[in-house]
C-alpha atoms as a PDB file:
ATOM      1  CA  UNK A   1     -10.508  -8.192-107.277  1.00  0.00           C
ATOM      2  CA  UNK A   2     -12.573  -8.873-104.243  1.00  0.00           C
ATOM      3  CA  UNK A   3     -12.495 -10.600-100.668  1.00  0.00           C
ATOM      4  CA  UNK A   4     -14.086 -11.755 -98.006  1.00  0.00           C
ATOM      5  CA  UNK A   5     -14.682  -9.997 -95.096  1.00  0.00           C
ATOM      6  CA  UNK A   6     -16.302 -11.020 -91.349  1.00  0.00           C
ATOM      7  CA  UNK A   7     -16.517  -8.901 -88.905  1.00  0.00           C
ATOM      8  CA  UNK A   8     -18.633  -9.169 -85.488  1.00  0.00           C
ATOM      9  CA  UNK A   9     -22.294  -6.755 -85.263  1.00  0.00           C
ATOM     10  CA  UNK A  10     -22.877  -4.826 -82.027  1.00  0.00           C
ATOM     11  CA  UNK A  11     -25.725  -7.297 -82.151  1.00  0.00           C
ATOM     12  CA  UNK A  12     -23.387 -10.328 -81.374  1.00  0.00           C
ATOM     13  CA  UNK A  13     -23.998 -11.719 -85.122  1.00  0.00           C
ATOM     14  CA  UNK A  14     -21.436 -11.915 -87.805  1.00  0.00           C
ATOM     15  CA  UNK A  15     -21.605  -9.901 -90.665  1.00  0.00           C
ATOM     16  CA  UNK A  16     -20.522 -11.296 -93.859  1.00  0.00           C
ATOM     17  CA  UNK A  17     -19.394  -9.399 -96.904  1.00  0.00           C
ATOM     18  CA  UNK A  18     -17.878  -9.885-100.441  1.00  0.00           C
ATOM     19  CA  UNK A  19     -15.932  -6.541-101.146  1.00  0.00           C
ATOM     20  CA  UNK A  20     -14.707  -5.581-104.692  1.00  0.00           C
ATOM     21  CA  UNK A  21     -11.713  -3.715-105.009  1.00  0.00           C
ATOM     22  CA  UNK A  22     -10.090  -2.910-108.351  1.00  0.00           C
ATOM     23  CA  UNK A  23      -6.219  -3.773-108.931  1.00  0.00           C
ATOM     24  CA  UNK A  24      -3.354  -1.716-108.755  1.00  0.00           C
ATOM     25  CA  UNK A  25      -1.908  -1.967-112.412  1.00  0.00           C
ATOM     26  CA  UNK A  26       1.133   0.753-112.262  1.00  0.00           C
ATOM     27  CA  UNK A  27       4.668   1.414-113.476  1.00  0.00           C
ATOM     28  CA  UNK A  28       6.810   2.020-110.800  1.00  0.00           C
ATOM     29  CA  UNK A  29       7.556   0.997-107.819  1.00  0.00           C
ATOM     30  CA  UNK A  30       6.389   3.878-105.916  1.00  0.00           C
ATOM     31  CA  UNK A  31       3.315   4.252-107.709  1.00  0.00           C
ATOM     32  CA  UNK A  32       2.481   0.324-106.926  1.00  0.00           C
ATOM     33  CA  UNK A  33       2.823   1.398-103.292  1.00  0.00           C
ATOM     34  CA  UNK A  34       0.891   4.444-103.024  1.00  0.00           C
ATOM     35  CA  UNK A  35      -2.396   2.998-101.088  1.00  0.00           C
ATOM     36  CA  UNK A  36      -5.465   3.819-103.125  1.00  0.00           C
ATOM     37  CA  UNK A  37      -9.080   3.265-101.098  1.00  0.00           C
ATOM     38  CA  UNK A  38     -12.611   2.519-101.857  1.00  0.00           C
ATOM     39  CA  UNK A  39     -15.814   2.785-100.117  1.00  0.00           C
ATOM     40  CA  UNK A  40     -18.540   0.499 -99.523  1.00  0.00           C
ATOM     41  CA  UNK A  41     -21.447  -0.242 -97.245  1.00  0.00           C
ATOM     42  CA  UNK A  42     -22.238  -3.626 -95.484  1.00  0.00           C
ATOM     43  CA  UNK A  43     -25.636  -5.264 -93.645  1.00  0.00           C
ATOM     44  CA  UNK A  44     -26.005  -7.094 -91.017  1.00  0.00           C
ATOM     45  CA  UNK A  45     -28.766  -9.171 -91.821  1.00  0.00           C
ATOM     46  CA  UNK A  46     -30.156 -10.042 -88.245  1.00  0.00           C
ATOM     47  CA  UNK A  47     -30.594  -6.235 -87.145  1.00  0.00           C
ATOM     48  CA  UNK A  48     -29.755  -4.782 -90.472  1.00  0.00           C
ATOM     49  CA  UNK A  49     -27.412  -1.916 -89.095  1.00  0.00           C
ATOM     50  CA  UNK A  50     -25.878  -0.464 -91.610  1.00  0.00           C
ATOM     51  CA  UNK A  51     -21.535   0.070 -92.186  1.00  0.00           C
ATOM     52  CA  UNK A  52     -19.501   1.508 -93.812  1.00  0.00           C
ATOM     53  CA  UNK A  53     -16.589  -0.003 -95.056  1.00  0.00           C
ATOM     54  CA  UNK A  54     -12.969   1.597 -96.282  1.00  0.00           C
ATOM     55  CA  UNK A  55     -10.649  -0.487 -98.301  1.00  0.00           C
ATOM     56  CA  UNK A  56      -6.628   0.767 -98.901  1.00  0.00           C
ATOM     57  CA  UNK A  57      -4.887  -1.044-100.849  1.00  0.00           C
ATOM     58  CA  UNK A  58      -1.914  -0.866-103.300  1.00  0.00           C
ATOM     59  CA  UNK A  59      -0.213  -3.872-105.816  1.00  0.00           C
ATOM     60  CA  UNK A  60       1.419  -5.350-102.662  1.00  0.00           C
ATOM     61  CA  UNK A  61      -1.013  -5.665 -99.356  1.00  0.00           C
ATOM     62  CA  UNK A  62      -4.942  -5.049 -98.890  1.00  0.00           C
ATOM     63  CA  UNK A  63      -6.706  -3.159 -95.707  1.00  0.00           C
ATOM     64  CA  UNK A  64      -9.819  -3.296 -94.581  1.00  0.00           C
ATOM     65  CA  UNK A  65     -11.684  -1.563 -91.668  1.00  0.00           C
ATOM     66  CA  UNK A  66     -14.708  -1.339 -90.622  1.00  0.00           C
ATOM     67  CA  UNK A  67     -16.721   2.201 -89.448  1.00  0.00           C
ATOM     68  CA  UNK A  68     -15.884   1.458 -85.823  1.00  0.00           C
ATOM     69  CA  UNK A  69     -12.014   1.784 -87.200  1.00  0.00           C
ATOM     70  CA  UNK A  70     -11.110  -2.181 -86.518  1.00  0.00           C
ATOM     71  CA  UNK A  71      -9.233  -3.543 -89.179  1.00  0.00           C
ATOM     72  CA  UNK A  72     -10.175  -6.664 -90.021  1.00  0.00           C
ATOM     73  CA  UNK A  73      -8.217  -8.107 -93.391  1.00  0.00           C
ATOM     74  CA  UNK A  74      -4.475  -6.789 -93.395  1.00  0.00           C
ATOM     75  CA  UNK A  75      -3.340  -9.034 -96.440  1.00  0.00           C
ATOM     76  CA  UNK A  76      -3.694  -9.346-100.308  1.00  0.00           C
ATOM     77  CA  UNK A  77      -5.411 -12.319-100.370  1.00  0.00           C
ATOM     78  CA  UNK A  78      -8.175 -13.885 -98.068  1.00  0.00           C
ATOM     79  CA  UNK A  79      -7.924 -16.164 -95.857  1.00  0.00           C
ATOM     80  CA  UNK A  80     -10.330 -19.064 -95.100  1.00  0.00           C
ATOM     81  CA  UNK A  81     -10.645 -22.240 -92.605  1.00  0.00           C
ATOM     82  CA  UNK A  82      -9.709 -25.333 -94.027  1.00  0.00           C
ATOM     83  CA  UNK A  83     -13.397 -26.346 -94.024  1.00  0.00           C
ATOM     84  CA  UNK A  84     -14.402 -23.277 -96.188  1.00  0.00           C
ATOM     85  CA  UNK A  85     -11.691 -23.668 -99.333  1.00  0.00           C
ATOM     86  CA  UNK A  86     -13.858 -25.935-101.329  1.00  0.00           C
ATOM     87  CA  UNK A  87     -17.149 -23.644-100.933  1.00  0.00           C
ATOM     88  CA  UNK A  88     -15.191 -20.676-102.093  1.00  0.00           C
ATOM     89  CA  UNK A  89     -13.391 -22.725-104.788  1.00  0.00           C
ATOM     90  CA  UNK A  90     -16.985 -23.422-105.991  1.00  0.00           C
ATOM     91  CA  UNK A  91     -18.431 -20.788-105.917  1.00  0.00           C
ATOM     92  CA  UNK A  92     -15.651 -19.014-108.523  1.00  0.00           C
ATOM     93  CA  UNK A  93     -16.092 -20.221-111.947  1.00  0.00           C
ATOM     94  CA  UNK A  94     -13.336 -21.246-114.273  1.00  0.00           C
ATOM     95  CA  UNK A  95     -14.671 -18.302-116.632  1.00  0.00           C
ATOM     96  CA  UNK A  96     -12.895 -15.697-113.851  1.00  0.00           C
ATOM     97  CA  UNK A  97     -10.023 -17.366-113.487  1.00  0.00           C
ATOM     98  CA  UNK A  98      -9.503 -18.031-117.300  1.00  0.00           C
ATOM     99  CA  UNK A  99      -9.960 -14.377-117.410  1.00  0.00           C
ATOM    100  CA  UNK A 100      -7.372 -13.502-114.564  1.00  0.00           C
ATOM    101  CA  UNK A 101      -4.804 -16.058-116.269  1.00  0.00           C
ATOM    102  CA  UNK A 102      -4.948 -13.874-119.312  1.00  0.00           C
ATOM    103  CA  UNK A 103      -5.160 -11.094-117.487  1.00  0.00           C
ATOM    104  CA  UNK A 104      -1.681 -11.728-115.978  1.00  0.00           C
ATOM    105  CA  UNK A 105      -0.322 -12.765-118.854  1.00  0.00           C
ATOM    106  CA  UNK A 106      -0.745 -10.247-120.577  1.00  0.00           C
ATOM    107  CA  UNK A 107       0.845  -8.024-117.635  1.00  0.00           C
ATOM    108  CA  UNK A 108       3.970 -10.271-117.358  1.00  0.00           C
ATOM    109  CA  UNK A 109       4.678  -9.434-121.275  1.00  0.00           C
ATOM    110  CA  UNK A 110       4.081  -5.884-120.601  1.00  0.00           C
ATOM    111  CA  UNK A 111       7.319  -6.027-118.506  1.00  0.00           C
ATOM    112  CA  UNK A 112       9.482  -7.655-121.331  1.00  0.00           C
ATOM    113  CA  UNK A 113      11.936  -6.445-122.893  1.00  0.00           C
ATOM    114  CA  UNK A 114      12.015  -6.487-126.722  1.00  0.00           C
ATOM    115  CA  UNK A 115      13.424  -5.088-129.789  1.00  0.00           C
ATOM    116  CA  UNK A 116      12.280  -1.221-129.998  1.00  0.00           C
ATOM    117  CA  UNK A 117      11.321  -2.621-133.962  1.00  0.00           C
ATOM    118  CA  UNK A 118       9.367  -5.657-132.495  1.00  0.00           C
ATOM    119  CA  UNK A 119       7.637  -3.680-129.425  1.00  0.00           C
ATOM    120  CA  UNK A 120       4.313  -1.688-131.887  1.00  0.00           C
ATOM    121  CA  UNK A 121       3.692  -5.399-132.526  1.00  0.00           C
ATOM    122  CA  UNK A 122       3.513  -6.760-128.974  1.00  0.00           C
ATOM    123  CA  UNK A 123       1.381  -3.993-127.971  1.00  0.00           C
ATOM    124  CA  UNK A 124      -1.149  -4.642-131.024  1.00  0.00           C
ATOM    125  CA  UNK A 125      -1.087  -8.548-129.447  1.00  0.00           C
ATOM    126  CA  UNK A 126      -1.890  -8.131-126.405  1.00  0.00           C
ATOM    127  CA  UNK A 127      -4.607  -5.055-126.635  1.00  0.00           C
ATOM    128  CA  UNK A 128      -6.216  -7.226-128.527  1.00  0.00           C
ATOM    129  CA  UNK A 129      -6.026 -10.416-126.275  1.00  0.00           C
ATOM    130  CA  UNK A 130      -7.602  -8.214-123.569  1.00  0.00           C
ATOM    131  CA  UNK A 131     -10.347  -7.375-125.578  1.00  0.00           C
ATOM    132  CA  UNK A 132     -10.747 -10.824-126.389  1.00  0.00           C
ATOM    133  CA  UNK A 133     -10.545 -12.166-123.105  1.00  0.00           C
ATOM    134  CA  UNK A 134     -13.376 -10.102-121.738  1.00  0.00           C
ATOM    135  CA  UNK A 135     -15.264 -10.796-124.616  1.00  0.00           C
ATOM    136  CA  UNK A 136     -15.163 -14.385-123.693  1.00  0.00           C
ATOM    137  CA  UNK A 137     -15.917 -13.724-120.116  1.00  0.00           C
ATOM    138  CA  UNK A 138     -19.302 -12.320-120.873  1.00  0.00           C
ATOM    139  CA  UNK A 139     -20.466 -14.791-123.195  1.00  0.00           C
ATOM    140  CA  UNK A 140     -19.249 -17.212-120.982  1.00  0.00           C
ATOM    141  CA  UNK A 141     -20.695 -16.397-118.484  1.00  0.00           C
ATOM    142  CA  UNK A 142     -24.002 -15.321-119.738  1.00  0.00           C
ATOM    143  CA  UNK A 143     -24.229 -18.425-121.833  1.00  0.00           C
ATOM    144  CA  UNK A 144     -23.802 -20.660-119.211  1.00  0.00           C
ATOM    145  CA  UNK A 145     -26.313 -19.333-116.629  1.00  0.00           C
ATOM    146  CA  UNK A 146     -29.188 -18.690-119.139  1.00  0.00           C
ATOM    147  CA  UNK A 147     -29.110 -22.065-120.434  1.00  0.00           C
ATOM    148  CA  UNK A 148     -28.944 -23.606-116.609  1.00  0.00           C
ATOM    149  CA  UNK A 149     -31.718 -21.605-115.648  1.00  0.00           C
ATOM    150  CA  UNK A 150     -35.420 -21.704-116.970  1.00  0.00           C
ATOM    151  CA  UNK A 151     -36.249 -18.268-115.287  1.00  0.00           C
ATOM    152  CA  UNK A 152     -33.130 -16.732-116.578  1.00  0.00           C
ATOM    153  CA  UNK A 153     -33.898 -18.072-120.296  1.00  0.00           C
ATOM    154  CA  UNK A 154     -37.948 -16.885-120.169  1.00  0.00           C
ATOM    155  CA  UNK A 155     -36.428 -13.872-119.071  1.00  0.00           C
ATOM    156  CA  UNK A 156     -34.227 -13.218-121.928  1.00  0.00           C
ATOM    157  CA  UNK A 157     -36.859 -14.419-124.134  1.00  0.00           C
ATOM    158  CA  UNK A 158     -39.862 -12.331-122.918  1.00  0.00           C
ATOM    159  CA  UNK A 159     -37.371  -9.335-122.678  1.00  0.00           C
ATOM    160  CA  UNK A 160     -35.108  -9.163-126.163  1.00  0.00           C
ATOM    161  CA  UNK A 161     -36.712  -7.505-129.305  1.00  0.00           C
ATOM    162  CA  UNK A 162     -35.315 -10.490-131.099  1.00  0.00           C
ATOM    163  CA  UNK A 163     -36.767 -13.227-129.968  1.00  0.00           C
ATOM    164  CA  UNK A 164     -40.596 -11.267-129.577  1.00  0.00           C
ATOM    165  CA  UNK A 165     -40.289 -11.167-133.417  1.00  0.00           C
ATOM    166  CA  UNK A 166     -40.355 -14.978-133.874  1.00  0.00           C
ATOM    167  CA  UNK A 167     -43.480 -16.238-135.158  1.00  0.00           C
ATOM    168  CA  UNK A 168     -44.343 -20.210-134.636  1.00  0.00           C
ATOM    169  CA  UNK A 169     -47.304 -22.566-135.974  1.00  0.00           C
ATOM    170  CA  UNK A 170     -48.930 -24.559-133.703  1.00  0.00           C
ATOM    171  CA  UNK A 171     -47.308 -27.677-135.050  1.00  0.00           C
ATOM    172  CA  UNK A 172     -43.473 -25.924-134.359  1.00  0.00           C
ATOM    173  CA  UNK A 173     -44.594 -24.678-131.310  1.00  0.00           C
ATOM    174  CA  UNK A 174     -42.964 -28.441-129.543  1.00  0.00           C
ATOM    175  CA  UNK A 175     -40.115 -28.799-131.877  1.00  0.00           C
ATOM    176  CA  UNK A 176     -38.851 -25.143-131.298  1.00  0.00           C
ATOM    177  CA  UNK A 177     -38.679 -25.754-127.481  1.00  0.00           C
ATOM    178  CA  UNK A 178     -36.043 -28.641-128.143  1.00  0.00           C
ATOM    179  CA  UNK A 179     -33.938 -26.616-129.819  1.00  0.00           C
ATOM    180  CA  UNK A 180     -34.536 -23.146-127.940  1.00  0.00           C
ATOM    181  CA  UNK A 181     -31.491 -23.650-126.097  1.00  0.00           C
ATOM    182  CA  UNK A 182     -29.513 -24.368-129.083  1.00  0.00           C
ATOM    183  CA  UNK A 183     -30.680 -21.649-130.560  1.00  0.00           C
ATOM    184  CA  UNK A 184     -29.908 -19.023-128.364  1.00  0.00           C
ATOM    185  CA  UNK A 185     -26.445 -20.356-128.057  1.00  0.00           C
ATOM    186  CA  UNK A 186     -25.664 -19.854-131.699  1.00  0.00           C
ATOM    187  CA  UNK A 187     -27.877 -15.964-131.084  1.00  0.00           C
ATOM    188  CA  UNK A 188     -25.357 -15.148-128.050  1.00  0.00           C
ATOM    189  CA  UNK A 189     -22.367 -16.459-129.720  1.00  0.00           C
ATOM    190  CA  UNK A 190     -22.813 -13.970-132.383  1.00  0.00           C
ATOM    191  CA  UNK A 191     -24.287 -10.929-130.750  1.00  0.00           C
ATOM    192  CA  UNK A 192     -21.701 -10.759-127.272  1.00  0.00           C
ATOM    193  CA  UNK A 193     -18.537 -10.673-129.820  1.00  0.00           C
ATOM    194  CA  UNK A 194     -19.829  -8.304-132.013  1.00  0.00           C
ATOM    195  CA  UNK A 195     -22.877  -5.687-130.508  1.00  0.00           C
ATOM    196  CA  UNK A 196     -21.292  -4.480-126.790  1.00  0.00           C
ATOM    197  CA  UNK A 197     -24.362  -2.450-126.760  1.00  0.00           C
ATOM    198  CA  UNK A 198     -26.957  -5.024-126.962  1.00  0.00           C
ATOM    199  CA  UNK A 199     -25.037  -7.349-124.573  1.00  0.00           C
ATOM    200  CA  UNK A 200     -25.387  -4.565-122.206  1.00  0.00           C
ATOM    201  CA  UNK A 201     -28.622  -4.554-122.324  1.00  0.00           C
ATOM    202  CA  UNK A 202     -28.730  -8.197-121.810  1.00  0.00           C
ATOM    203  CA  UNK A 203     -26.895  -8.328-118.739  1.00  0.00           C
ATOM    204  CA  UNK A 204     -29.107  -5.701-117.360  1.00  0.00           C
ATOM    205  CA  UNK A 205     -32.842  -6.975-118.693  1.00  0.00           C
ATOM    206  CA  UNK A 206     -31.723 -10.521-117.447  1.00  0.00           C
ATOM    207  CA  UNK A 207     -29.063 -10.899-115.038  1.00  0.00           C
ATOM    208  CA  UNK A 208     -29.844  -7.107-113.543  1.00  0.00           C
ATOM    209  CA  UNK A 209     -26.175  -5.799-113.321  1.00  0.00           C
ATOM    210  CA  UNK A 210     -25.678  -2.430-114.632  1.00  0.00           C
ATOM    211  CA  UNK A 211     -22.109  -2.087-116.763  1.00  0.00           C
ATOM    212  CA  UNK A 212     -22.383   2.183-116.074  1.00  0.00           C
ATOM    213  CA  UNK A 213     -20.519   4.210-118.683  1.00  0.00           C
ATOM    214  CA  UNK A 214     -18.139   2.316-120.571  1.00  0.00           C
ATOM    215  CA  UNK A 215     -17.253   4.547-123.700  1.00  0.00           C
ATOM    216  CA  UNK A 216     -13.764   3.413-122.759  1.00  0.00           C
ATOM    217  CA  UNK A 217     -15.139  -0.008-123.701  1.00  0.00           C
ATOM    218  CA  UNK A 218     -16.872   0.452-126.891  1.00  0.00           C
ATOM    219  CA  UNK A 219     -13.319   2.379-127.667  1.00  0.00           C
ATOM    220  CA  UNK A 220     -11.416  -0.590-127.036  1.00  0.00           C
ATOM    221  CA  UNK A 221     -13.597  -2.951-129.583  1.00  0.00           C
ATOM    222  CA  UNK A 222     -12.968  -0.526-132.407  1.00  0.00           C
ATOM    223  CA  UNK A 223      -9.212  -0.675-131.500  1.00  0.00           C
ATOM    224  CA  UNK A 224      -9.488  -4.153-131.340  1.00  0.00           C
ATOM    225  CA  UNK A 225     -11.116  -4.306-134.773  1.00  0.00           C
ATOM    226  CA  UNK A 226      -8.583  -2.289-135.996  1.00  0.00           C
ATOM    227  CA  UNK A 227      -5.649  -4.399-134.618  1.00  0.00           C
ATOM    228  CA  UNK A 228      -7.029  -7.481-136.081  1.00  0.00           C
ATOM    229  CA  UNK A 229      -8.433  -6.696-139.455  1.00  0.00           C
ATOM    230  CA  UNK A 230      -5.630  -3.822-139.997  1.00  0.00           C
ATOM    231  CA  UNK A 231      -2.689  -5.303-138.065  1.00  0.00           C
ATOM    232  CA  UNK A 232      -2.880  -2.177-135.797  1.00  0.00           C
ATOM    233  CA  UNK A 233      -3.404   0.648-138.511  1.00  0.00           C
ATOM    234  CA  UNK A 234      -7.190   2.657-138.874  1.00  0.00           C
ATOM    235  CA  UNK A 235      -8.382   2.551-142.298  1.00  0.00           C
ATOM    236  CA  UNK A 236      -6.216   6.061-143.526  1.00  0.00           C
ATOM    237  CA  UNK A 237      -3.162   3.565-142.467  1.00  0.00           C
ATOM    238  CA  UNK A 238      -2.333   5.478-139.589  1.00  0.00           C
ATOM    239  CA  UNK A 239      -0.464   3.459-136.314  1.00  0.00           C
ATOM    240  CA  UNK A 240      -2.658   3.215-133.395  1.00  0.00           C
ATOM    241  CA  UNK A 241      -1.766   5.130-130.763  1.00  0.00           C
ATOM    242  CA  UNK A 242      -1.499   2.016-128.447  1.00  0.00           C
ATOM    243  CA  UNK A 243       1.257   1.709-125.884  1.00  0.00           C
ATOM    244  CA  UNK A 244       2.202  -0.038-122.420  1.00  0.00           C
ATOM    245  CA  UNK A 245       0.156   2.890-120.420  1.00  0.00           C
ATOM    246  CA  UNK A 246      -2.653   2.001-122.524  1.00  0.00           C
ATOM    247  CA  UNK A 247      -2.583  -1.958-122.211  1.00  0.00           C
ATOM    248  CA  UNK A 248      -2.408  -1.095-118.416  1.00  0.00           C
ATOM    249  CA  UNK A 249      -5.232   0.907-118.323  1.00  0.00           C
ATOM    250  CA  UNK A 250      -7.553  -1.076-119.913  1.00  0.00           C
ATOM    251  CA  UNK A 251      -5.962  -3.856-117.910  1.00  0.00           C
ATOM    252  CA  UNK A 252      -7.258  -2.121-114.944  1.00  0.00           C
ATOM    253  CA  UNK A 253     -10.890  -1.058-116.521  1.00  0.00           C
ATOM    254  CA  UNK A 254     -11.336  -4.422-117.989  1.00  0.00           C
ATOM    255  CA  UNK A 255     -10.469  -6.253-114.542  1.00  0.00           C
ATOM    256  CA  UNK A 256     -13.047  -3.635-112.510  1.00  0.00           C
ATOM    257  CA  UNK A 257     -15.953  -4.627-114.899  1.00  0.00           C
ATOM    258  CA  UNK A 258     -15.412  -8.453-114.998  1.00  0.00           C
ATOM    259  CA  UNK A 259     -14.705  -8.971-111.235  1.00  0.00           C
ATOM    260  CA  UNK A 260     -17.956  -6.802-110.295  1.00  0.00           C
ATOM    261  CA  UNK A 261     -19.328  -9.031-112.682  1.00  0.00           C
ATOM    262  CA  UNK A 262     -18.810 -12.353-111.316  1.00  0.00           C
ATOM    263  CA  UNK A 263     -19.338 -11.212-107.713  1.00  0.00           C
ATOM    264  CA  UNK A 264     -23.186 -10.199-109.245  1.00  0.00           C
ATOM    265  CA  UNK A 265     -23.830 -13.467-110.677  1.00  0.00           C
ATOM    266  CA  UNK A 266     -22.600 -15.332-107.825  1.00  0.00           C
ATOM    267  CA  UNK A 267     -25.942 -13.850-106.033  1.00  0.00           C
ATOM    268  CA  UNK A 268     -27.674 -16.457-108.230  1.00  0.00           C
ATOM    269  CA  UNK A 269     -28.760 -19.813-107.110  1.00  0.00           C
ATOM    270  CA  UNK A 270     -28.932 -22.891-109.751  1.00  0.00           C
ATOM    271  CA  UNK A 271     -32.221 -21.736-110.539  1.00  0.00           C
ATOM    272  CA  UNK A 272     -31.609 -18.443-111.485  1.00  0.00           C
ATOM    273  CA  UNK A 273     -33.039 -16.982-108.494  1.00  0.00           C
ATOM    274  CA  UNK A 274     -31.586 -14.599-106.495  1.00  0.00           C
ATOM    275  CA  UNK A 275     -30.371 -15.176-103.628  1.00  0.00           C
ATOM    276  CA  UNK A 276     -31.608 -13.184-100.252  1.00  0.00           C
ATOM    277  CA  UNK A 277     -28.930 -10.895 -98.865  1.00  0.00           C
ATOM    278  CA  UNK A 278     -26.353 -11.395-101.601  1.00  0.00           C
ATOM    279  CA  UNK A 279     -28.327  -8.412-103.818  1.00  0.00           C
END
């Protein structure tokens, strides 16, 4: 999750800042109380001091101070001028909040009740839907700012093995441009749902944001794979061990990646340029 936060520089400018924090995804009631907190550092980009930020928060309110100790967001969501809805409206895409729909779908049918008999087969369902759901995020995503972006596409090009193995006459040199785009689509389309490793690598050659270890990830595919092809059995026929701590888990993982996600790619203009102070 992330919000916006403003806060006034001992400079007399404003500092702006988009701060991640992940969601509180926990059984009980005490548990979705218990204030959890996360560091981060801030700019100011007219005298570029430097501060550091503390964020508490649990499944219920949101905190935010500041290293001179003012607190300057004290709810869960943020809160913006009427003037300023539409630009932050815009600036999330409907890929994130596709992704957060499932996200709390999948988290209201954790809470249902169901036959004990019935209840191995909800938990297969909706592991799998959060695989799938982030898997759709990143090709999404990807997808659509590659193709809307002529640096972002050379960049992919010049920088996956794939593509550097093509070989073109001069007479296919023009007709292979028209369908480059088209092309890649189809490449994407098969590589994000199927190679997490490559895409990866993609998102950090091209879009330069850095997914860290996710073996928890690459876990969760071959789960997935399992729960789909197998109906939630490995291939010696053995269960899964897959339960309502683990949905919630990689609730929580899945929801940390893809909302640090979408506040890196926000730092891009239409051009697929970066945009100054946003890195």
């Amino acid at each position: 999750m992330y919000t916006n936060i403003s806060f006034s520089c001992t400079c007399g400018s404003v500092v702006e800042h988009l701060a991640f924090y992940p969601m509180v995804v926990a059984d009980t009631k005490k548990e979705r109380e218990e204030f959890r907190e996360t560091e981060q550092e801030a700019e100011c980009n007219s005298c570029g001091r430097p501060y550091s930020i503390l964020i508490k928060c649990n499944a219920y309110d949101l905190e935010v101070a500041v290293d001179n100790g003012e607190i300057v967001v004290t709810n869960s969501e943020p809160q913006y001028e009427e003037s300023e809805l539409k630009v932050i409206s815009d600036k999330e895409s409907s890929r994130i909040k596709l992704f957060r729909e499932q996200v709390k779908t999948v988290h209201l049918l954790t809470d249902q009740r169901v036959r004990e008999e019935a209840q191995y087969g909800l938990n297969i369902m909706l592991y799998s839907h959060l695989v799938a759901s982030a898997e759709g995020y990143l090709y999404s995503t990807f997808l659509n700012h590659v193709i809307n972006s002529d640096s972002l596409l050379r960049r992919l090009v010049e920088t996956d093995p794939e593509f550097s193995k093509q070989k073109f006459s001069l007479s296919e040199i023009f007709s292979s441009q028209e369908t480059l785009k088209h092309t890649i689509e189809n490449y994407l389309k098969d590589l994000i749902f199927h190679n997490l490793s490559k895409t990866k690598e993609m998102y950090l050659s091209v879009l330069g944001f850095d997914f860290g270890n996710i073996s928890w990830f690459y876990k969760s595919v071959q789960l997935r794979h399992h729960c789909v092809h197998r109906a939630g059995y490995d291939k010696e026929g053995r269960p899964l061990d897959i339960t309502k701590e683990s949905i919630l888990t990689l609730m929580k993982q899945l929801t940390e990646l893809i909302e640090s996600i979408e506040v890196r790619v926000q730092d891009f203009d239409d051009e697929g340029n970066r945009i100054l102070g946003n890195a």
